[in-house]
N, C-alpha and C. Protein backbone atom coordinates (compact mmCIF):
# COMPACT_ATOMS: atom_id res chain seq x y z
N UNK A 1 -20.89 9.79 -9.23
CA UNK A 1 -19.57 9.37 -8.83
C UNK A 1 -19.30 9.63 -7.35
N UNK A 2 -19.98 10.48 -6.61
CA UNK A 2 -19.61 10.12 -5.41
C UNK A 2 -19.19 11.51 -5.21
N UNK A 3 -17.91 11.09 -3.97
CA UNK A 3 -16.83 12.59 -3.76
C UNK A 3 -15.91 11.62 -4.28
N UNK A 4 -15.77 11.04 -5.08
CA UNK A 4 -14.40 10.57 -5.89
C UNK A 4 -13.55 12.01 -6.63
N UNK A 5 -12.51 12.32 -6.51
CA UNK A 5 -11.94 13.41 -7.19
C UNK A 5 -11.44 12.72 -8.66
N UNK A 6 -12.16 13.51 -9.75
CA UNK A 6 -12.06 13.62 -10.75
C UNK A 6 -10.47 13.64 -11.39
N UNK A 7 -10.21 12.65 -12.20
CA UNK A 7 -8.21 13.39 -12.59
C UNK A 7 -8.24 12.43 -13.75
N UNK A 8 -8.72 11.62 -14.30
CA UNK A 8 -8.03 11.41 -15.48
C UNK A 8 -9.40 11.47 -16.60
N UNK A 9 -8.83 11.20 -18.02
CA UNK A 9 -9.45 11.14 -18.61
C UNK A 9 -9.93 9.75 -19.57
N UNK A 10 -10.89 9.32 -20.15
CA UNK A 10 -10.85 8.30 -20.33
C UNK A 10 -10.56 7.97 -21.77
N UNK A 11 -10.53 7.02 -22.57
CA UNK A 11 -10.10 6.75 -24.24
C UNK A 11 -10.74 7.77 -24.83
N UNK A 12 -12.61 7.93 -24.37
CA UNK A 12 -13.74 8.26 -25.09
C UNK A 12 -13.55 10.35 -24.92
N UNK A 13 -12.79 10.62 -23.84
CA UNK A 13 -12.72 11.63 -23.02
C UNK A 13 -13.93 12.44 -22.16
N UNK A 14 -13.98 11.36 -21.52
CA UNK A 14 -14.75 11.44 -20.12
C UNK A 14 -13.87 11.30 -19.10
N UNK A 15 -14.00 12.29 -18.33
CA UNK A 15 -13.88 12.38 -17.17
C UNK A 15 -13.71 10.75 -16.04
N UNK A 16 -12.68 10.41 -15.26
CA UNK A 16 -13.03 8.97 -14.62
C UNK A 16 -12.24 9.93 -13.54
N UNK A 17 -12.81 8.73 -12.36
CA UNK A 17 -12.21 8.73 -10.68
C UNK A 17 -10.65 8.17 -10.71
N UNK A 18 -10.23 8.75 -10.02
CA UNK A 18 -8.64 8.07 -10.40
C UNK A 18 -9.10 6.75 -9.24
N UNK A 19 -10.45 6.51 -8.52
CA UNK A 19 -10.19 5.29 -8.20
C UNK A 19 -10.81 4.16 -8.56
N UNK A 20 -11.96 4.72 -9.64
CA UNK A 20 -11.72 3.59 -10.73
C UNK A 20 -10.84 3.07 -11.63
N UNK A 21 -9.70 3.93 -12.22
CA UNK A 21 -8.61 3.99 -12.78
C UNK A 21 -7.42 2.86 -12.06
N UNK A 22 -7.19 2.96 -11.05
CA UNK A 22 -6.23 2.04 -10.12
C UNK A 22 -7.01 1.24 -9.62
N UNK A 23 -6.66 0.05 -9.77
CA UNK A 23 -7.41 -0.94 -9.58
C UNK A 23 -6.47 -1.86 -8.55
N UNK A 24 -6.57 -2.72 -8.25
CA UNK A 24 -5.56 -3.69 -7.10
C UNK A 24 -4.39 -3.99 -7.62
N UNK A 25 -4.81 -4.58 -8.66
CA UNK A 25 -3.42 -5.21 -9.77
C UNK A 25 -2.69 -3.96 -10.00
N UNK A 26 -3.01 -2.85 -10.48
CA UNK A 26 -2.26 -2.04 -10.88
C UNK A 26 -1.78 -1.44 -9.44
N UNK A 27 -2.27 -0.95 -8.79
CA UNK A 27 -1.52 -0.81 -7.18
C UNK A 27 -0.57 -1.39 -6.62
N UNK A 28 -0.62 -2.62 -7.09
CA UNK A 28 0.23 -3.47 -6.31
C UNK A 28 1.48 -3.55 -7.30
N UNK A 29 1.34 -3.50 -8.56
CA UNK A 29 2.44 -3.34 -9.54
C UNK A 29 3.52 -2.09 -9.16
N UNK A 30 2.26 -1.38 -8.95
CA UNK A 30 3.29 0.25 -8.56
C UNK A 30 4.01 -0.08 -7.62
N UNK A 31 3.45 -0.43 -6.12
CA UNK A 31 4.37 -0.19 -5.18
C UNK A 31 5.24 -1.20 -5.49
N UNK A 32 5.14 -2.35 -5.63
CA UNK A 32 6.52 -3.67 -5.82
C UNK A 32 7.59 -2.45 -6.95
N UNK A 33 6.69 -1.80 -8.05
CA UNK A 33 8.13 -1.20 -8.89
C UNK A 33 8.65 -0.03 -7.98
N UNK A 34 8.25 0.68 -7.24
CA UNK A 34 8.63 1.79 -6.63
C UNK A 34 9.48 1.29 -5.40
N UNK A 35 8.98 0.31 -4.75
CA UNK A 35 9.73 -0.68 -3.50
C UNK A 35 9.86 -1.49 -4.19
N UNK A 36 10.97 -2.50 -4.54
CA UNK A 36 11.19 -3.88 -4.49
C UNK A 36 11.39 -4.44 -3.39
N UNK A 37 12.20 -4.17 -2.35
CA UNK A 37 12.16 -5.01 -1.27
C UNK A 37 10.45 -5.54 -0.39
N UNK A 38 9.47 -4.88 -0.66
CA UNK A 38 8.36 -4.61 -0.21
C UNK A 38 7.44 -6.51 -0.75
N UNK A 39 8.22 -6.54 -1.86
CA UNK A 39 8.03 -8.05 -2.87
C UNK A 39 8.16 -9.10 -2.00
N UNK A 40 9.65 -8.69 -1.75
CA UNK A 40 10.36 -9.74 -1.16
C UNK A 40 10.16 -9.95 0.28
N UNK A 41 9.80 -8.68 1.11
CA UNK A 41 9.21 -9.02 2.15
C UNK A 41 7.66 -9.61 2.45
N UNK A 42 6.61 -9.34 1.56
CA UNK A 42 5.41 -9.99 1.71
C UNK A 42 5.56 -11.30 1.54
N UNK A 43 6.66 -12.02 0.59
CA UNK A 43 7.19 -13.24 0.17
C UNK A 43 7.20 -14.07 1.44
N UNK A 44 7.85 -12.98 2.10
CA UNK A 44 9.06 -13.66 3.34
C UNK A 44 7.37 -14.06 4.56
N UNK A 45 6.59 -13.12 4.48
CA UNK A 45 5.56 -13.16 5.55
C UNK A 45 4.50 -14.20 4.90
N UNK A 46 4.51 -14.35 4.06
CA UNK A 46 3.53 -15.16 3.58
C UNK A 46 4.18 -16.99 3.28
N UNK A 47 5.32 -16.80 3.64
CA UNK A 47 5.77 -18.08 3.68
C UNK A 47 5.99 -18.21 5.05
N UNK A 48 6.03 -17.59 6.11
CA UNK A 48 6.03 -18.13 7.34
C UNK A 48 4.82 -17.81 7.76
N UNK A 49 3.56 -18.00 7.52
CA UNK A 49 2.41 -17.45 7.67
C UNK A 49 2.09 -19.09 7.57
């Protein structure tokens, strides 16, 4: 695994990287729920882009 720091566990309970665990989709879910305006501004840049 690397120097990935170890933190969750998996269904089977193994040990996983929390950055195999977070993946893009789920990253990007978080911050839009934690920021909403953050949505609406990539919106805003990607339509005048």
């Amino acid at each position: 695994m690397g120097d990935k720091p170890i933190s969750f566990k998996d269904a089977d309970g193994n040990f996983v990287s929390a950055a195999d665990v977070w993946n893009e989709e789920k990253l990007e879910a978080l911050f839009n729920t934690l920021n909403p305006n953050r949505k609406l501004r990539l919106e805003r840049q990607e339509k005048n882009e």
